[in-house]
N, C-alpha and C. Protein backbone atom coordinates (compact mmCIF):
# COMPACT_ATOMS: atom_id res chain seq x y z
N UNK A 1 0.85 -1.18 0.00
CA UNK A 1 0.00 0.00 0.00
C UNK A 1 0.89 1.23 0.00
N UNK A 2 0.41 2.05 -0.50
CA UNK A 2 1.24 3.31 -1.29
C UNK A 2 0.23 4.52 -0.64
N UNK A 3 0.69 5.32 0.51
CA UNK A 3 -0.04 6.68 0.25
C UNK A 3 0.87 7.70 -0.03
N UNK A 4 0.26 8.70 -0.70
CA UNK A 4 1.08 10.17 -1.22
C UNK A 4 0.54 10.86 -0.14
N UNK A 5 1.19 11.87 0.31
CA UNK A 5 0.64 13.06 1.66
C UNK A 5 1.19 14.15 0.72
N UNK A 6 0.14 15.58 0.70
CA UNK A 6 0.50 16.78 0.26
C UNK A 6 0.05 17.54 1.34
N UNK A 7 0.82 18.34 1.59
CA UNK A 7 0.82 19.64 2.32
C UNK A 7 0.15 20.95 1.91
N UNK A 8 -0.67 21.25 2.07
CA UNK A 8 -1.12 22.42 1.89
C UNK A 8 -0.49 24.14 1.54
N UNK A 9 0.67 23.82 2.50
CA UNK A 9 1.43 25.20 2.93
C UNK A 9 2.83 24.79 2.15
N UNK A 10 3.07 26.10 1.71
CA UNK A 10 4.43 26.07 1.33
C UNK A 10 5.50 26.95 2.20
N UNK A 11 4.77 26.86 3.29
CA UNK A 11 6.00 27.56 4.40
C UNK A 11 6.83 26.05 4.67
N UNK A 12 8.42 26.83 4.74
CA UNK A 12 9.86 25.78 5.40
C UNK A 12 9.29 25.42 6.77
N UNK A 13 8.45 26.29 7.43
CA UNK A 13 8.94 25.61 8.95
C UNK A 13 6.30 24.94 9.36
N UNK A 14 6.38 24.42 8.26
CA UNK A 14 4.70 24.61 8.23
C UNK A 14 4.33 23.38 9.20
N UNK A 15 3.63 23.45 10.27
CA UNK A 15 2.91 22.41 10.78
C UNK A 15 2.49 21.77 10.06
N UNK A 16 1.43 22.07 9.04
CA UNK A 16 0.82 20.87 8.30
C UNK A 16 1.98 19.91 7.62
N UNK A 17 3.24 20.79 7.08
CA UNK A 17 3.95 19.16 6.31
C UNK A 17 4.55 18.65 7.72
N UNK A 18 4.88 19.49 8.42
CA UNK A 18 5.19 18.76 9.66
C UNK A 18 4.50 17.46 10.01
N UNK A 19 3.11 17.41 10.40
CA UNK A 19 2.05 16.14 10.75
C UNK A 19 1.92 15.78 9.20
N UNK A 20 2.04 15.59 7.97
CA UNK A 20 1.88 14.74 6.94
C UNK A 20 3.59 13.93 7.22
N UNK A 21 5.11 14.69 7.73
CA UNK A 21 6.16 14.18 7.98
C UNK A 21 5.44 13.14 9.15
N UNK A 22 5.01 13.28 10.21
CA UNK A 22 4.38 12.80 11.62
C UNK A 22 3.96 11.00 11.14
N UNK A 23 3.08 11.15 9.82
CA UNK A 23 2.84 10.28 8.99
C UNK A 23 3.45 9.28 8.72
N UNK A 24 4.35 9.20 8.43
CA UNK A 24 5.43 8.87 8.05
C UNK A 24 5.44 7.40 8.48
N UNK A 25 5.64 7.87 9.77
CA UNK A 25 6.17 6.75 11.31
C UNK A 25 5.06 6.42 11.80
N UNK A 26 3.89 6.76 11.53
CA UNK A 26 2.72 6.61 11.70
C UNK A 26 1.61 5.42 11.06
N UNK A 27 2.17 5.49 10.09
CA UNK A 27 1.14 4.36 9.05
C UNK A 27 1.27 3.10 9.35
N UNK A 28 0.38 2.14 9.33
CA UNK A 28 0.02 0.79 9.53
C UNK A 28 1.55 0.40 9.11
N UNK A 29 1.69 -1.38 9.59
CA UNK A 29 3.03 -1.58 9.04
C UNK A 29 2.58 -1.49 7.50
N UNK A 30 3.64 -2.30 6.77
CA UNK A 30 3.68 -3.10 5.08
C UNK A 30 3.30 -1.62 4.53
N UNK A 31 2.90 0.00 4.95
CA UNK A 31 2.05 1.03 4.05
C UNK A 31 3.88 1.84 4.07
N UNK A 32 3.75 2.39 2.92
CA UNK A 32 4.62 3.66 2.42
C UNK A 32 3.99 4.53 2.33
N UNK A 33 4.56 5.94 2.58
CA UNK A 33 3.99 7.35 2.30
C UNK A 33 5.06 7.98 2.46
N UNK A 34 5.14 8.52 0.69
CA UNK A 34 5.72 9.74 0.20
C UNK A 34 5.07 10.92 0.42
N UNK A 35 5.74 11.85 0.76
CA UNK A 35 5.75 13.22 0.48
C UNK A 35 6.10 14.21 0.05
N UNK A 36 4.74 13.86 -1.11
CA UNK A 36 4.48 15.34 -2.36
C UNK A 36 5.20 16.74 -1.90
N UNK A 37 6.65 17.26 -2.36
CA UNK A 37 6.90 18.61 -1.93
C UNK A 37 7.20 19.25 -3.06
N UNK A 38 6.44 19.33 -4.41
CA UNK A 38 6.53 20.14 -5.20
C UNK A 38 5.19 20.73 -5.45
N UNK A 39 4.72 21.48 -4.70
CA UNK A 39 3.09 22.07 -4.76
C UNK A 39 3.44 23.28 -5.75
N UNK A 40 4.69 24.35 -5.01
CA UNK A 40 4.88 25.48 -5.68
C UNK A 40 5.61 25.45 -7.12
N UNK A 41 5.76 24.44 -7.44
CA UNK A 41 6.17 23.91 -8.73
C UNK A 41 4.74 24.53 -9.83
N UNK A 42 3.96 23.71 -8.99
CA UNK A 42 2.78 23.65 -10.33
C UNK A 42 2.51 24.99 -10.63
N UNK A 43 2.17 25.43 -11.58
CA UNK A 43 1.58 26.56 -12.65
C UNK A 43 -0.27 26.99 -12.19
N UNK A 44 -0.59 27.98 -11.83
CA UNK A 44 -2.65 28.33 -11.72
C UNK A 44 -2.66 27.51 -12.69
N UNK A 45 -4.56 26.34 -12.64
CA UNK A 45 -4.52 25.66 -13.63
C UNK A 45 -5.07 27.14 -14.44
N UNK A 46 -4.58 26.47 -15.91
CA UNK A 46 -4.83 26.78 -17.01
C UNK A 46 -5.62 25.74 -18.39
N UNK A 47 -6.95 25.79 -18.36
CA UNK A 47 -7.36 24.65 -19.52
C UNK A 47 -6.43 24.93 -20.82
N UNK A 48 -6.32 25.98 -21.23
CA UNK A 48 -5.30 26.42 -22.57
C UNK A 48 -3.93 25.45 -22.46
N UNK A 49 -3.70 24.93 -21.60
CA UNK A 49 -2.44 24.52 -21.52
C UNK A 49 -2.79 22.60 -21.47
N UNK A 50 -3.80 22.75 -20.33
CA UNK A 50 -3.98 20.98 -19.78
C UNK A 50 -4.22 20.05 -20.94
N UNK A 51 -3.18 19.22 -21.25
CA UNK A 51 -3.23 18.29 -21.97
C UNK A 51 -2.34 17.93 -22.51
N UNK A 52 -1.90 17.77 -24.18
CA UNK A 52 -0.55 17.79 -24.56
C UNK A 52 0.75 18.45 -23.94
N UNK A 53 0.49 19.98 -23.36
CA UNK A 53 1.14 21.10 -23.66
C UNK A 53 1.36 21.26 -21.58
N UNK A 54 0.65 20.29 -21.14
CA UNK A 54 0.79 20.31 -19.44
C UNK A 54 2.07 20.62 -19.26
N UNK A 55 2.56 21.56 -18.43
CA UNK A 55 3.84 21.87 -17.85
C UNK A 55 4.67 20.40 -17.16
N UNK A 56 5.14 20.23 -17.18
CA UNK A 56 6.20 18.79 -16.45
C UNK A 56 5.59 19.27 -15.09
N UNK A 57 5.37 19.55 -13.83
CA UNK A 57 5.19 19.29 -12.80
C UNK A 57 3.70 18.86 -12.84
N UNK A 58 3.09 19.00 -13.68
CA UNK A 58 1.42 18.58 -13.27
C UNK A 58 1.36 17.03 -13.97
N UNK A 59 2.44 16.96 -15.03
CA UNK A 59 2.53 15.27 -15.49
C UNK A 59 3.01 14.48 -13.89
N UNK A 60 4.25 15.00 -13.40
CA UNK A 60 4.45 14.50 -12.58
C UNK A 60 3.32 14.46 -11.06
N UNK A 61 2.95 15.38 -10.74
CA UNK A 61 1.82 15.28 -9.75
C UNK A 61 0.79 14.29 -9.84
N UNK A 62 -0.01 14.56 -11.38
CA UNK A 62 -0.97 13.38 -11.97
C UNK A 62 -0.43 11.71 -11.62
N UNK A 63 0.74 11.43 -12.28
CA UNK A 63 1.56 10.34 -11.78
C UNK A 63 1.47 10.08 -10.91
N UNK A 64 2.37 11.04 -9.79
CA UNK A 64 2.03 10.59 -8.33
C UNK A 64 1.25 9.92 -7.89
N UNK A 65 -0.03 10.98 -8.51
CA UNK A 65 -0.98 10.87 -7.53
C UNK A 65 -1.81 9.22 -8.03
N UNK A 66 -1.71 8.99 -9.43
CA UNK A 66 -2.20 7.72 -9.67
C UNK A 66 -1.85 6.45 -9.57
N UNK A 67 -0.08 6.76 -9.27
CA UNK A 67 0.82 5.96 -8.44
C UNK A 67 0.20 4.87 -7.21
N UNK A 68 -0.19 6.10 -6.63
CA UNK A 68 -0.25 5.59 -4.41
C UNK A 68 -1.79 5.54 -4.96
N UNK A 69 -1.93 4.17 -3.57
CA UNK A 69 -3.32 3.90 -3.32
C UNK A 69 -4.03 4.76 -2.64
N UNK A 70 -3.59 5.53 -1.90
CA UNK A 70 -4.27 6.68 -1.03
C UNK A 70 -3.47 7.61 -1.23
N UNK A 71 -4.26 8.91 -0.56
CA UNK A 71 -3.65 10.16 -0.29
C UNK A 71 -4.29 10.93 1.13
N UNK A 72 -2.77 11.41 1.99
CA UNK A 72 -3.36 11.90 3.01
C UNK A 72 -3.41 13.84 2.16
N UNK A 73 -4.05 14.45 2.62
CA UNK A 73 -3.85 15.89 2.13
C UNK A 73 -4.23 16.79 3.74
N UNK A 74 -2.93 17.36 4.20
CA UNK A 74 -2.94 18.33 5.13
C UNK A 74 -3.09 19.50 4.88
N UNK A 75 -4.58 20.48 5.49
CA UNK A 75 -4.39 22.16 4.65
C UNK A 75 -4.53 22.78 5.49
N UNK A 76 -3.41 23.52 5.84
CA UNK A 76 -3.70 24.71 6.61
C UNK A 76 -5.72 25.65 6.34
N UNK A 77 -5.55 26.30 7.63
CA UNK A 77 -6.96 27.68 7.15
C UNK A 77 -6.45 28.91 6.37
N UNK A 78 -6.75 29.14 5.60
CA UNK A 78 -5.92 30.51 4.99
C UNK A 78 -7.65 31.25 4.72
N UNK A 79 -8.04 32.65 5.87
CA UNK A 79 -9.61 33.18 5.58
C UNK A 79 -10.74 32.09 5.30
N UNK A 80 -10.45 31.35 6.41
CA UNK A 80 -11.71 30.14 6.35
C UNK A 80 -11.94 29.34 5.59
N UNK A 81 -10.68 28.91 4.53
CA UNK A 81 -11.07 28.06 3.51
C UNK A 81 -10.18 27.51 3.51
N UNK A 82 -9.31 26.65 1.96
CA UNK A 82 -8.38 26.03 1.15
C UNK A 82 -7.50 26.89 0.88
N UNK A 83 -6.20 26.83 0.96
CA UNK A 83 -5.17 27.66 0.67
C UNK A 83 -5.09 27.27 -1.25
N UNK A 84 -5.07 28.51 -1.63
CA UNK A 84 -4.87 28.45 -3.15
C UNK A 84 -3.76 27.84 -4.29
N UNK A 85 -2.90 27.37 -3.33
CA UNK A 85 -1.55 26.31 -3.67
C UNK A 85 -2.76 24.93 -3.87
N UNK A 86 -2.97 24.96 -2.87
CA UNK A 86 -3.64 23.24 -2.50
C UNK A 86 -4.90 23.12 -3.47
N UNK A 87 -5.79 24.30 -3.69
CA UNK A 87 -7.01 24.05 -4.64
C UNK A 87 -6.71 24.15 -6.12
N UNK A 88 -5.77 24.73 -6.61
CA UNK A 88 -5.25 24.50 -7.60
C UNK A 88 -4.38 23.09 -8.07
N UNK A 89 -3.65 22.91 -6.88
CA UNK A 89 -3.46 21.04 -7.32
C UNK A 89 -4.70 20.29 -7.11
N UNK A 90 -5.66 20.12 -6.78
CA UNK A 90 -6.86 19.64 -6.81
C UNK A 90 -7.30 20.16 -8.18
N UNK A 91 -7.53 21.19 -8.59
CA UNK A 91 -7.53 21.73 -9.84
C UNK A 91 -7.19 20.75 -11.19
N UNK A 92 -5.80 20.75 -10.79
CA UNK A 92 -4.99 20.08 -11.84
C UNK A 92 -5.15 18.27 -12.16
N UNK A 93 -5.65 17.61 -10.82
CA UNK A 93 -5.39 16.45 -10.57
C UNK A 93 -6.44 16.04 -11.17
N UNK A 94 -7.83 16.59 -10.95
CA UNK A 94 -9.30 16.34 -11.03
C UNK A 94 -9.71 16.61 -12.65
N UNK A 95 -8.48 16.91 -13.24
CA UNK A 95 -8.73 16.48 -14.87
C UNK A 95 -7.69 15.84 -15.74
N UNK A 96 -7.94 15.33 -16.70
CA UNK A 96 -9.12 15.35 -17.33
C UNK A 96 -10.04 14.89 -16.81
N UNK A 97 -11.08 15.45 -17.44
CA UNK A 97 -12.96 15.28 -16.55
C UNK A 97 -13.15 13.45 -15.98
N UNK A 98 -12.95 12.31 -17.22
CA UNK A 98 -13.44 11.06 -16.49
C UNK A 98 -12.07 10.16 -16.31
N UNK A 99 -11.10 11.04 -16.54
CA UNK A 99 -9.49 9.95 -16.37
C UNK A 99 -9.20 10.53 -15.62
N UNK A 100 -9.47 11.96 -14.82
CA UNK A 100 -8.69 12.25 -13.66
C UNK A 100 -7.80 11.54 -12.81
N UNK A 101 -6.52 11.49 -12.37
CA UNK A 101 -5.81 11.01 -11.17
C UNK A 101 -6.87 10.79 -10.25
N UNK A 102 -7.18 11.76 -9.77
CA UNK A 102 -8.29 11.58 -8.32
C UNK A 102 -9.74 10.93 -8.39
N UNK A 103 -9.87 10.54 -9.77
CA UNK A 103 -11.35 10.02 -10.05
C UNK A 103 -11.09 8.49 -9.23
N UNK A 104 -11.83 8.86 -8.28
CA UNK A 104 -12.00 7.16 -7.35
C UNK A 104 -10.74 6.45 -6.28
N UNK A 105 -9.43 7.67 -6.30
CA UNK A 105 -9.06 7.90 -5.29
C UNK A 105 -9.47 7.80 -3.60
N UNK A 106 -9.07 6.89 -2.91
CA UNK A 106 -9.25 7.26 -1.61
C UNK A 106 -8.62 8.07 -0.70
N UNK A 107 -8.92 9.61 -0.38
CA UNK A 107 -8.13 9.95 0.73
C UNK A 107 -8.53 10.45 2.25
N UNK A 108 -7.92 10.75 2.46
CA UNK A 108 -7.76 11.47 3.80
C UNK A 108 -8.33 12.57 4.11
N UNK A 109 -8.34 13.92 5.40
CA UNK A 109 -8.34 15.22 4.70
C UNK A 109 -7.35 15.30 6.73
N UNK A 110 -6.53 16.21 6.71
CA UNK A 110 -6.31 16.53 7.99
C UNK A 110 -5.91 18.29 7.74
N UNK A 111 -5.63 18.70 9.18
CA UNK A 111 -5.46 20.24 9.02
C UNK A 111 -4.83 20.75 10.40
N UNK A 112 -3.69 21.58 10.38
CA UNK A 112 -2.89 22.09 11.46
C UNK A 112 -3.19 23.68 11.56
N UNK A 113 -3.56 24.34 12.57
CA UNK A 113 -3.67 25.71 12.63
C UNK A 113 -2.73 25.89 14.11
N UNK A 114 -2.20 27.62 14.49
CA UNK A 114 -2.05 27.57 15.86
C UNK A 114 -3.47 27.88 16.52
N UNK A 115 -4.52 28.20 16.17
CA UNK A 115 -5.73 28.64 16.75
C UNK A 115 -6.52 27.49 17.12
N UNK A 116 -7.51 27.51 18.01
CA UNK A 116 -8.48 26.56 18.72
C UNK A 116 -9.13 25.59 17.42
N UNK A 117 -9.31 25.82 16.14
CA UNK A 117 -10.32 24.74 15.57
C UNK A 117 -9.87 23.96 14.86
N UNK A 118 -8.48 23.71 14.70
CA UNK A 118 -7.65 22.58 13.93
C UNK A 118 -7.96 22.73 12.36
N UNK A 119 -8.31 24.18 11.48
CA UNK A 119 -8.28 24.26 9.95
C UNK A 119 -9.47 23.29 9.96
N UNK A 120 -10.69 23.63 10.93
CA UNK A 120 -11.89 22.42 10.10
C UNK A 120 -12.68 23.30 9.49
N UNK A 121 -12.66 24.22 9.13
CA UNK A 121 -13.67 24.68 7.80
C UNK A 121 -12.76 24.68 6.42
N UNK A 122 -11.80 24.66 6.56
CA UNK A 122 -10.80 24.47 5.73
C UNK A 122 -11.10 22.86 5.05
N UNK A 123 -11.30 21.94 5.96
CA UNK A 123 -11.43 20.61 6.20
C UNK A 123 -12.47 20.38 5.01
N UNK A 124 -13.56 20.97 5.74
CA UNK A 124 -14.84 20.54 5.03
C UNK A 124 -14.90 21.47 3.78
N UNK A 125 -14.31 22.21 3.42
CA UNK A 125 -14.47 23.09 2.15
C UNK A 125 -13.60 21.73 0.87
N UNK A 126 -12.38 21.25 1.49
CA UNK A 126 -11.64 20.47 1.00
C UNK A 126 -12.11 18.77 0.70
N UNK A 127 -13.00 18.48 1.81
CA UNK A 127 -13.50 17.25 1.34
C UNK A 127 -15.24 17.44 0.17
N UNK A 128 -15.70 18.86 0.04
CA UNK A 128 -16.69 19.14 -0.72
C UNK A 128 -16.01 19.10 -1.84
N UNK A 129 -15.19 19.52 -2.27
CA UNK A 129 -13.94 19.59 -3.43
C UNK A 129 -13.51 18.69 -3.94
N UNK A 130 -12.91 17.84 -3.01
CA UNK A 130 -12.60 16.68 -3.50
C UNK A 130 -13.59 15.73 -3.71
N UNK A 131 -14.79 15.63 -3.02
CA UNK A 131 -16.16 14.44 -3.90
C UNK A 131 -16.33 15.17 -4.88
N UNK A 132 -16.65 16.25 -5.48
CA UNK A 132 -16.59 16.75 -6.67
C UNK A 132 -15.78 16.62 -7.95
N UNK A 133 -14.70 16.49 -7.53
CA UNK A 133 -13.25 16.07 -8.12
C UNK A 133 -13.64 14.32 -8.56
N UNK A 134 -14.40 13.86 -7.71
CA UNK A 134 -14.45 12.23 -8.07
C UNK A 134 -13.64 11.89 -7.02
N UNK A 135 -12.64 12.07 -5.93
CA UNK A 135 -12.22 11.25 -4.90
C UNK A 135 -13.16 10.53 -4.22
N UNK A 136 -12.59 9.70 -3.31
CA UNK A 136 -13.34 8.77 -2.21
C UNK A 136 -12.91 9.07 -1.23
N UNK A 137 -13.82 10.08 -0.20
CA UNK A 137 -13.07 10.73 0.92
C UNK A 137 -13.41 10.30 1.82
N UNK A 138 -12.70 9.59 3.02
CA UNK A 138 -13.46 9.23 3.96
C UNK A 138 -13.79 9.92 5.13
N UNK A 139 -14.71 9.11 5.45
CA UNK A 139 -14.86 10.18 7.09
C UNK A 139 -14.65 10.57 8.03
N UNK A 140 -14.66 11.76 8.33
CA UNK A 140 -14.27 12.09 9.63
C UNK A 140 -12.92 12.97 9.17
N UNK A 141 -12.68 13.73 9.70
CA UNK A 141 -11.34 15.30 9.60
C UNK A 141 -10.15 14.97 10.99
N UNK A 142 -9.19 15.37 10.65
CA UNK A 142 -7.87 15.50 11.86
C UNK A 142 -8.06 16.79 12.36
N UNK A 143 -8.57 17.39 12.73
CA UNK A 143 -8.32 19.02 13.31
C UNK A 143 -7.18 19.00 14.54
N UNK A 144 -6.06 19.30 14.37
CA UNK A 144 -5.13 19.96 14.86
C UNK A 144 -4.81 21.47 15.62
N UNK A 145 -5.33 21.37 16.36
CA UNK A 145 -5.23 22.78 16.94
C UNK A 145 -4.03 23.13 17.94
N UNK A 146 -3.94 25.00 17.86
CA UNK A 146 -2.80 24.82 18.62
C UNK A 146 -1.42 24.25 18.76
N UNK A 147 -1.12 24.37 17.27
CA UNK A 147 0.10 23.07 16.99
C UNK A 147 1.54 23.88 17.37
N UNK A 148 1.45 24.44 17.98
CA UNK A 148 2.65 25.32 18.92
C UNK A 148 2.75 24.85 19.80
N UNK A 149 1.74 23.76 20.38
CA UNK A 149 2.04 23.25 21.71
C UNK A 149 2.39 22.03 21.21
N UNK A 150 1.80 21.30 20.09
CA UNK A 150 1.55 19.63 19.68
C UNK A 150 3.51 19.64 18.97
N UNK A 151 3.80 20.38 18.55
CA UNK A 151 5.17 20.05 17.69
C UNK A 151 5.94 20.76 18.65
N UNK A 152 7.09 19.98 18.44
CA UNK A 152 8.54 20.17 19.03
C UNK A 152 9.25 21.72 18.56
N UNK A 153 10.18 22.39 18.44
CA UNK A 153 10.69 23.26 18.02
C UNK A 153 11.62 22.49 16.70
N UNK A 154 11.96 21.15 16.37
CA UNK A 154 12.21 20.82 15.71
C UNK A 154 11.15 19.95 14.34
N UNK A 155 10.02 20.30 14.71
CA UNK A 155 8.54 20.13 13.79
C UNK A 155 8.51 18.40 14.30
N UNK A 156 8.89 18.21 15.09
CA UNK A 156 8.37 16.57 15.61
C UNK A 156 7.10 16.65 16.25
N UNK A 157 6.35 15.85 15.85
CA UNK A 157 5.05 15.56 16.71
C UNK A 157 5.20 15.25 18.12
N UNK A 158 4.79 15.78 19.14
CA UNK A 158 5.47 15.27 20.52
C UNK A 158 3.99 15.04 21.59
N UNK A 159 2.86 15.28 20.86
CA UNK A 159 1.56 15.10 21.60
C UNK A 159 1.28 14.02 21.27
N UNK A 160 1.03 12.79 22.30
CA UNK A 160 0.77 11.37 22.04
C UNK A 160 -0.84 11.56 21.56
N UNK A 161 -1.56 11.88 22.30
CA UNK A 161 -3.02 12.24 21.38
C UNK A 161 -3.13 12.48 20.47
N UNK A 162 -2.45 13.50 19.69
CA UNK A 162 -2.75 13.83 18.74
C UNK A 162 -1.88 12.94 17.62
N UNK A 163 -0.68 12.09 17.99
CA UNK A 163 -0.41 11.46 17.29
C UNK A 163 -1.36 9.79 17.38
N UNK A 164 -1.65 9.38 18.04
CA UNK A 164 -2.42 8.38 18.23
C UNK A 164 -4.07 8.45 17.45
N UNK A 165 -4.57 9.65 17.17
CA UNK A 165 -5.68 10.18 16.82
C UNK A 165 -4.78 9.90 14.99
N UNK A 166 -3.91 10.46 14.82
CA UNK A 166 -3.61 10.24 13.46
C UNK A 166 -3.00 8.66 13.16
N UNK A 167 -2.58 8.18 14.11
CA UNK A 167 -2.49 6.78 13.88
C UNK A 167 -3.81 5.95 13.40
N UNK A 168 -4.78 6.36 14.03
CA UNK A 168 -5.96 6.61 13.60
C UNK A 168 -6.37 6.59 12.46
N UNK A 169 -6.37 7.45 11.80
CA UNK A 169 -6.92 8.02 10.94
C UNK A 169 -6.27 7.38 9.75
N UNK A 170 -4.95 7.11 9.79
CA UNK A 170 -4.32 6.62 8.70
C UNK A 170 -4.74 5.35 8.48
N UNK A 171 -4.95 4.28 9.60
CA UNK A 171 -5.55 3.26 9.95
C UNK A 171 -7.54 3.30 9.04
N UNK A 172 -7.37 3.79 9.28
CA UNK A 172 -9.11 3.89 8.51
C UNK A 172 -8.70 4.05 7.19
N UNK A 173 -8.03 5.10 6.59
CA UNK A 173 -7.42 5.82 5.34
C UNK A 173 -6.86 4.28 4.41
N UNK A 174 -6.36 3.37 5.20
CA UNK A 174 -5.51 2.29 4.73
C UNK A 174 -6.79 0.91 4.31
N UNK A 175 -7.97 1.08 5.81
CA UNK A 175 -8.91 0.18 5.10
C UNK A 175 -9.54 0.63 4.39
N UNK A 176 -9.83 1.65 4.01
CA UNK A 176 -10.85 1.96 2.91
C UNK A 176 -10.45 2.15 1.62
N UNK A 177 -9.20 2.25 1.54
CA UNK A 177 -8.32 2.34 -0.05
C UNK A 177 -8.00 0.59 -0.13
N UNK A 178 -7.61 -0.13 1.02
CA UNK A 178 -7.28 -1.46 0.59
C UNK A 178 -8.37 -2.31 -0.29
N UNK A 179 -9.29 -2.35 -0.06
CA UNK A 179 -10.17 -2.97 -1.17
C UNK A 179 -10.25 -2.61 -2.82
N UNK A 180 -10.34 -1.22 -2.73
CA UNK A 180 -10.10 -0.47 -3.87
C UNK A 180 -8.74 -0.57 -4.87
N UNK A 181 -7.74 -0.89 -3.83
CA UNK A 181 -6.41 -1.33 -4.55
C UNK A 181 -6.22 -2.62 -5.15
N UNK A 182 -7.05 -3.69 -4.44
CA UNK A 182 -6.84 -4.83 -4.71
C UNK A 182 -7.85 -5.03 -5.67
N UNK A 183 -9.12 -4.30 -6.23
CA UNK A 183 -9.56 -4.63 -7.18
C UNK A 183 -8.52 -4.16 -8.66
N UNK A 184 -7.84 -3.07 -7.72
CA UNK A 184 -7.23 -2.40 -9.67
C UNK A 184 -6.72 -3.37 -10.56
């Protein structure tokens, strides 16, 4: 089993790739998870371009992403929503319209803020997006709050809750893509 984790944020020192890194060490045994760190690579989608003429980072993202059996996706809140890095690779992934990468995808959705609500409107803006897109999102959100207290000064996860809650989650993330993998 193969998951891809993307980060939302393209900040060096970002909680969210921090807990998609957290991941890592986290996942069921026999599972891998890479982490997607070319977000700021990709180009605003552009239909004029998508297809023949796709820039090399969105061939490669598409790949990726059709690569791994799952995907975890961590998004920061940026004004109550999806940070515009992250909805634009959703953008890109979610076409072409019925071959999309993400068409029938299983993922994840989690979210790191320093404030009290752990990026969950962010959450739910992102899993409306992605059933739209054609993913298979499962249920239930990571809200992360306060992650000034949950990470180390060296971006290590150091809150057993909150890492056990994502042990969690990856654990669900892993049965609900495993069937789906084994039919491909």
């Amino acid at each position: 089993m193969r998951i891809l984790a993307v980060s939302g944020s393209l900040r060096a020192e970002s909680y969210n790739t921090a807990l998609a890194r957290a991941a890592r060490e986290l996942t069921p045994e026999g599972v891998d998870l890479e982490l997607y760190e070319n977000l700021a690579a990709l180009p605003p989608y552009d239909a004029d371009v998508d297809g023949e003429d796709s820039p090399a980072a969105v061939f490669d993202l598409r790949a990726r992403i059709a690569a791994a059996d799952a995907l975890l996706l961590v998004t920061p809140e940026y004004n109550g929503s999806i940070p515009g890095v992250l909805k634009n690779a959703v953008d890109w992934a979610s076409r072409p319209h019925r071959e999309a990468a993400l068409r029938g995808k299983t993922v994840a959705v989690a979210g790191v803020t320093t404030g009290q609500y752990g990026a969950l409107w962010a959450q739910q803006d992102l899993r409306r997006v992605l059933g739209i897109a054609g993913a298979r999102v499962i249920d239930g959100e990571l809200p992360v709050a306060r992650a000034q207290n949950v990470f180390d000064e060296s971006g290590r996860l150091r809150d057993r809750v909150v890492a056990e809650r994502l042990r969690a989650h990856l654990a669900t993330l892993v049965d609900e893509a495993t069937p789906v993998a084994l039919a491909a």
